[in-house]
Structures are given as structure tokens and as C-alpha cells.
Protein backbone atom coordinates (compact mmCIF):
# COMPACT_ATOMS: atom_id res chain seq x y z
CA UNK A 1 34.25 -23.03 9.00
CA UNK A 2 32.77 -25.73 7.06
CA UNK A 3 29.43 -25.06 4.86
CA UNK A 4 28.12 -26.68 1.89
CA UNK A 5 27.89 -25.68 -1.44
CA UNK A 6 25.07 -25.22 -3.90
CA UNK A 7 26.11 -28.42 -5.15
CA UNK A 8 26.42 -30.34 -2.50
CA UNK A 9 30.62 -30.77 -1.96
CA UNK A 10 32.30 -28.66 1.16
CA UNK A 11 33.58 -25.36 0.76
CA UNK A 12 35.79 -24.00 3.76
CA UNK A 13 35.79 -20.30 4.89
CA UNK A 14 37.72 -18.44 6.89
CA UNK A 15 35.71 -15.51 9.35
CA UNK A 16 36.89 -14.05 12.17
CA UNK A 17 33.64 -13.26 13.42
CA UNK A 18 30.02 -15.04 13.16
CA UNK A 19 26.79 -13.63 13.49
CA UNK A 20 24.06 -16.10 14.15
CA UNK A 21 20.70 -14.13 12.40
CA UNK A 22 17.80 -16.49 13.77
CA UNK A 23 14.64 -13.89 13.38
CA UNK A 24 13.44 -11.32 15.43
CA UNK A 25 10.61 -11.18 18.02
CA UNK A 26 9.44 -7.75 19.28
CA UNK A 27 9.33 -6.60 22.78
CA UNK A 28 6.14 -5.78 23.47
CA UNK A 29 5.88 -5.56 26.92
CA UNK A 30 3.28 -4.99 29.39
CA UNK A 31 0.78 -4.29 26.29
CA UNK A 32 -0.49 -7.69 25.84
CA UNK A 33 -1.98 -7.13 29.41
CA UNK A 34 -3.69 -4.02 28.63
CA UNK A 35 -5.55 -5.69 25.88
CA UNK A 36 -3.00 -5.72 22.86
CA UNK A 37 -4.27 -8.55 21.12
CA UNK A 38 -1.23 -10.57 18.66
CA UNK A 39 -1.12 -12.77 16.51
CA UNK A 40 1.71 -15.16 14.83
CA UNK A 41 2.73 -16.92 17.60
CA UNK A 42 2.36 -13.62 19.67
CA UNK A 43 5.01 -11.93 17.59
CA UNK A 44 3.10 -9.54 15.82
CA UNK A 45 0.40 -7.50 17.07
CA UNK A 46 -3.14 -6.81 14.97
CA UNK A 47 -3.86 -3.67 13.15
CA UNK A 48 -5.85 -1.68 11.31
CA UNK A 49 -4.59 -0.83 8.19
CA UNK A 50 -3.34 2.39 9.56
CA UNK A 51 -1.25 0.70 11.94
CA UNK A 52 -3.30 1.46 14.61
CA UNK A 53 -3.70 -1.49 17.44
CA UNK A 54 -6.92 -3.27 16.52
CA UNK A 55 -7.75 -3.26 20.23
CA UNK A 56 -5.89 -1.07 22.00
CA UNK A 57 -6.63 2.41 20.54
CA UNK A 58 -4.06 5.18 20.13
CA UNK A 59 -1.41 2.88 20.04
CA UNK A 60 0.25 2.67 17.00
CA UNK A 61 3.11 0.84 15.51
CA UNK A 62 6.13 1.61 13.10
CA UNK A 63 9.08 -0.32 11.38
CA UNK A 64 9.07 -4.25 10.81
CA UNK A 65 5.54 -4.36 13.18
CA UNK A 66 3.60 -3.09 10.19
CA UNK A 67 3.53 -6.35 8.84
CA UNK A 68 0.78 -6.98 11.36
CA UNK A 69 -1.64 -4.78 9.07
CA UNK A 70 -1.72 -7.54 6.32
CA UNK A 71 -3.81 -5.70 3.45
CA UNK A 72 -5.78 -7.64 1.06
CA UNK A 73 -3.10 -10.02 0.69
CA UNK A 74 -4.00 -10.38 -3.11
CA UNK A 75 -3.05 -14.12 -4.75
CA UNK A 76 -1.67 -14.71 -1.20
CA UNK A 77 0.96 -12.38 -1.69
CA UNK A 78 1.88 -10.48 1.44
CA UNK A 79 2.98 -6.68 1.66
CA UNK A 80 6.93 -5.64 2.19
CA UNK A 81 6.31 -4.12 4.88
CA UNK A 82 9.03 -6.01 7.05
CA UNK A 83 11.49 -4.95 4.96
CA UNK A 84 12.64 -1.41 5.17
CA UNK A 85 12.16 -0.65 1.07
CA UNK A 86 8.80 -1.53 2.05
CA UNK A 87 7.74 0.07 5.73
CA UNK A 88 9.81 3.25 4.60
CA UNK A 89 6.94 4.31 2.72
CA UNK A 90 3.99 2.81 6.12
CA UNK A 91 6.32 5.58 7.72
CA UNK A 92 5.25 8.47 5.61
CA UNK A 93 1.01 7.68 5.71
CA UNK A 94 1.29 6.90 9.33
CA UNK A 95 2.79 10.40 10.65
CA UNK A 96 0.34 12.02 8.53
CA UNK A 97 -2.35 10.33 9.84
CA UNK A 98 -1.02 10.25 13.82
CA UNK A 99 -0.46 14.37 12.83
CA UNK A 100 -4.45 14.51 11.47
CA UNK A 101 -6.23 12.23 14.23
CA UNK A 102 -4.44 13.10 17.34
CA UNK A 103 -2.85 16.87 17.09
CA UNK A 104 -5.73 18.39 14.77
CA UNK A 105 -2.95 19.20 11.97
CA UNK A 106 -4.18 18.94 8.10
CA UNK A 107 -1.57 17.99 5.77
CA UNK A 108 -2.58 20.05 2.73
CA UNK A 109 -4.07 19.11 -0.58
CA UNK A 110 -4.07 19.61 -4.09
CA UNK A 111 -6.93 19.64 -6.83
CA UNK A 112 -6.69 18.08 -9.86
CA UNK A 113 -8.09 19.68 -13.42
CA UNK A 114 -10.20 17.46 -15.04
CA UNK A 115 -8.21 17.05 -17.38
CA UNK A 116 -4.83 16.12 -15.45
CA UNK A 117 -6.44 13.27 -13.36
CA UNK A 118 -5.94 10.23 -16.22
CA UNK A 119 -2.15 11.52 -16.86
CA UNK A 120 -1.33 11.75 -13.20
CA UNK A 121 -2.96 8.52 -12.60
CA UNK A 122 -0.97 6.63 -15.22
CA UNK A 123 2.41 8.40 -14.14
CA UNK A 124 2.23 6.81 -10.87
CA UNK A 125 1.38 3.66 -11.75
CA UNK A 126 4.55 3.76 -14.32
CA UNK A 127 6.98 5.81 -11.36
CA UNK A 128 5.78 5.87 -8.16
CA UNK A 129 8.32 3.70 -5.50
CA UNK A 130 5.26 3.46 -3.17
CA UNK A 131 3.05 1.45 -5.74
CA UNK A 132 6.06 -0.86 -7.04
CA UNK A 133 7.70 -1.25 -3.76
CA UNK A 134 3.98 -2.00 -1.82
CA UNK A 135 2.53 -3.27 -4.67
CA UNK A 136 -0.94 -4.43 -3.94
CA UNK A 137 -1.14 -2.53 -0.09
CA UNK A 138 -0.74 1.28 -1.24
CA UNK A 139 -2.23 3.05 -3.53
CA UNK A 140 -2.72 6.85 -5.02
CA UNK A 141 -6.14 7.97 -4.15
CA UNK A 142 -8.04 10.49 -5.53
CA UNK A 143 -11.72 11.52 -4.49
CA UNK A 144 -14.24 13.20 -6.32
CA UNK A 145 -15.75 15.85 -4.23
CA UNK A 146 -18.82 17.62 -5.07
CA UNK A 147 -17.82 21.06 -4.42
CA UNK A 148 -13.74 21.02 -4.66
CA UNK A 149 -13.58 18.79 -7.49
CA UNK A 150 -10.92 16.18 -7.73
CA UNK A 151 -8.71 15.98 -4.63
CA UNK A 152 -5.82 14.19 -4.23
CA UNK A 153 -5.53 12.23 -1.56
CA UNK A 154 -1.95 11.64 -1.15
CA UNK A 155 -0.98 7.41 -1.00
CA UNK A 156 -2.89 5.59 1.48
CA UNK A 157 -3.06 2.05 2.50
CA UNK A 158 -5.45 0.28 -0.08
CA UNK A 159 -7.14 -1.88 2.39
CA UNK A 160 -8.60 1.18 3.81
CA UNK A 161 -9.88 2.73 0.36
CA UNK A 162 -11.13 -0.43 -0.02
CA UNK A 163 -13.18 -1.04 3.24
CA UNK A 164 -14.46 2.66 3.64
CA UNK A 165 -17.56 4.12 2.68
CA UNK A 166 -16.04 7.78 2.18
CA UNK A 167 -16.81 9.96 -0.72
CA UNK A 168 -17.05 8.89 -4.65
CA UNK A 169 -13.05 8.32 -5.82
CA UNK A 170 -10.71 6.16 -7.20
CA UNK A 171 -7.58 4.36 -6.19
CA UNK A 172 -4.60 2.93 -8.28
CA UNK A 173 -2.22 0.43 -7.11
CA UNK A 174 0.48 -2.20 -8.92
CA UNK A 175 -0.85 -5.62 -8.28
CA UNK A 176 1.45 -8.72 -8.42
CA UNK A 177 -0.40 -11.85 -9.64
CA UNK A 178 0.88 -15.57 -8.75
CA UNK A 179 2.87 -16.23 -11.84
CA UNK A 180 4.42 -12.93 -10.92
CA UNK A 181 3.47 -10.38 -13.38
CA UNK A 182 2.78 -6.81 -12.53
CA UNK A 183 -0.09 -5.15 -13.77
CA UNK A 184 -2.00 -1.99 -13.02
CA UNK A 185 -5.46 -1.90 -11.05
CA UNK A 186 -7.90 0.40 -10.77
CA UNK A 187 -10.66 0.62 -7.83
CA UNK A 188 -13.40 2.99 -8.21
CA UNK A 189 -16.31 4.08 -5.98
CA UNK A 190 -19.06 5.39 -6.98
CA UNK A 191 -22.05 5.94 -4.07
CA UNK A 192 -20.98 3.42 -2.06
CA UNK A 193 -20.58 0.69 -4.42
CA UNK A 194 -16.91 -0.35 -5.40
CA UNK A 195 -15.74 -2.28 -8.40
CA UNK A 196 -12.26 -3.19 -9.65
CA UNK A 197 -10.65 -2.88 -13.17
CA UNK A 198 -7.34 -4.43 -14.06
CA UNK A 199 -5.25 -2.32 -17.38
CA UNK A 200 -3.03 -4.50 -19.59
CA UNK A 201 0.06 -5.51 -18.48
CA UNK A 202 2.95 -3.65 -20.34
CA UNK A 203 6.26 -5.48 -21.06
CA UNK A 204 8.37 -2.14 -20.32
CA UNK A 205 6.22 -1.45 -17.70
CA UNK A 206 5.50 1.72 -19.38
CA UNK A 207 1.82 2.68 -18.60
CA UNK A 208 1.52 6.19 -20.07
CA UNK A 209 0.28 4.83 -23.02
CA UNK A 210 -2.96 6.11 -25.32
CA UNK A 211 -4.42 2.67 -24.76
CA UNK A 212 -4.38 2.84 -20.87
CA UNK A 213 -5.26 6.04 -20.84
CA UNK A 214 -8.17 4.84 -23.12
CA UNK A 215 -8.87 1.96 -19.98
CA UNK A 216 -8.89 4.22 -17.15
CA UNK A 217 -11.24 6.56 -19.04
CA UNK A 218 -13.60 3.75 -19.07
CA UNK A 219 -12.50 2.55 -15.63
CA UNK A 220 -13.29 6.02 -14.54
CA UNK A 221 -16.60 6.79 -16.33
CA UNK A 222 -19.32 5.91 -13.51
CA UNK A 223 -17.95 8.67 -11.01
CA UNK A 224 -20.03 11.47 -10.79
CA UNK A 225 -17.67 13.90 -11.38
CA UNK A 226 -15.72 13.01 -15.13
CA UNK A 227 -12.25 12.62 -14.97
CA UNK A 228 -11.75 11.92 -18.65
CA UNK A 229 -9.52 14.28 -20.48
CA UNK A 230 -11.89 17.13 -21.94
């Protein structure tokens, strides 16, 4: 078999098989019918950012198909959620969430000491495979209940922090600019109002640092409940 080369001159190899990869297309079948509604040349259908069918409720979708829940596409840059480092983690939020809405079962949750919720916050960002590999689509939520304190949330899609108007909290994500630098950010709501605050961008991507944790104080300081080290 004949192919060219980087540079241009022929380069002959020798396979006794060939595989032809040309792209994918879903079988969707009688769902467009029923009301799916798709989009991308009909390949992929529209979502919420649970993976939920935008128009078809209760229908939900898994694997490569999560692609069609786009997120906030930051600087243009889509999710990896057709690849499997990247829909791995899609798989996780949306049996929890299937388990919660449809069968009445409550994955449990943890509180947070005061005191913890910077530290935590700033070990994700720095570890967490869901943040790096999803970077800009999930994030680690916490929310700042009145009477439990500060609950964690577990990682949930970041559109969905964004777009709700659910109790006070915050949400941290890795956000990958156009140049292609990562960087922390930080989204905080506070009674129904949301704003945004990016951290420095650390060359070892180290981000358990006194001056981020300095950042995220401040990032933090409008909720009503402190989450500040005391």
C-alpha cells in the first residue's frame, strides 16, 4: 500500500488487513418521529446538560451522544465528551441523576467544615480527572445551605450550575483558554446572582498554594455562609 509521507515522498507498507474509519453516525431510530429533535446534520440529538433529550423527556443518552449537550463551549472550545477519557466521567453524573429523578434513590452527601471547603476546593482543581479531562463542562459543586451548612454536591455538569437558580454555592472547574493555557475558575452564587472569578494560572499546575487559597477566599466572600478558613 502506497501512502505519503509527512514530507511529501512515498512510503510503502505492507498490511494484511485495512480498516477504513470514516466517522460514525448513530442509529437513532424511530425517535426522530416521536419528537427527538437533532442536530448536526441529524447525527446528534439535543440535550440538556444532563443528557436528557431536549424534547423528548425521559429519554436519555450515554457514550459518544453526550456530545449533543455542548456546555458553555468556553473560547469555542468544545467538551471531550466523544471521547471515552471524556464521557467516562458524563457516565458517572448521569446514573446518579437517572437513579434520583426516576427511581426516588438519593445518592448520599457529605458536609464540609468551614474550614475544609478552600482546601478541598483547591485539591480538585490541582487532582481531580473530571475537571482536567472535562475541563470547562464539569465542575465540583458545593452549596451553602442554611441549615446543613456546606454540602457537597458531588461533580455536575457546569452548564447546569450555571443556568439554575438553586441555593447560594459555588462551583470550580479547569478552564482552557484559546492560546491553550489552563487555569482555574471559580463561579459563585449568591441569591440568585452569579459571577465568575478566574485564579492565576500555575506553571506546575499546582493550585494548593497560600496565594490561591488567598483568591478563592475572596472569590468566596459574598456567600452567606463563610467558607474562609477560620
Amino acid at each position: 500500500m502506497a501512502q505519503p509521507s509527512a514530507g511529501g515522498e512515498s512510503m510503502e507498507l505492507e498490511a494484511d488487513e485495512v480498516i477504513a474509519a470514516t466517522g460514525f453516525q448513530s442509529r437513532l431510530g424511530d425517535l426522530p418521529a416521536l419528537g427527538l429533535r437533532t442536530f448536526s446534520h441529524y447525527r446528534l440529538p439535543a440535550q440538556t446538560p444532563f443528557w436528557e433529550s431536549a424534547t423528548l423527556p425521559g429519554v436519555y443518552f450515554a457514550g459518544t451522544l453526550t456530545q449533543g449537550a455542548l456546555g458553555i463551549r468556553k473560547h469555542g472550545i468544545p467538551s471531550a465528551s466523544a471521547s471515552l477519557h471524556g464521557f467516562r466521567y458524563n457516565a458517572r453524573i448521569l446514573a446518579r441523576r437517572v437513579a434520583e429523578a426516576h427511581f426516588g434513590i438519593r445518592v448520599p452527601t457529605r458536609t464540609l467544615r468551614a474550614a475544609d471547603a478552600i482546601p478541598y476546593l483547591l485539591s480538585e482543581l490541582t487532582r481531580a480527572p473530571e475537571l482536567w479531562l472535562q475541563r470547562s463542562y464539569l465542575a465540583r459543586v458545593l452549596s451553602a445551605d442554611p441549615e446543613r451548612g456546606i454540602v457537597d454536591e458531588g461533580v455536575l455538569p457546569l452548564h447546569h450550575f450555571i443556568d439554575s437558580h438553586d441555593a447560594d454555592g459555588v462551583a470550580v472547574t479547569i478552564e482552557l483558554n484559546a492560546e491553550g493555557d489552563s487555569y482555574p475558575a471559580v463561579y459563585v452564587r449568591r441569591g440568585g446572582t452569579l459571577s465568575e472569578h478566574l485564579l492565576s494560572a500555575g506553571r506546575l499546575l499546582d493550585y494548593e498554594t497560600d496565594a490561591h487559597a488567598k483568591e478563592l477566599a475572596t472569590a468566596l466572600a459574598p456567600l452567606a455562609i463563610g467558607l474562609a478558613p477560620t
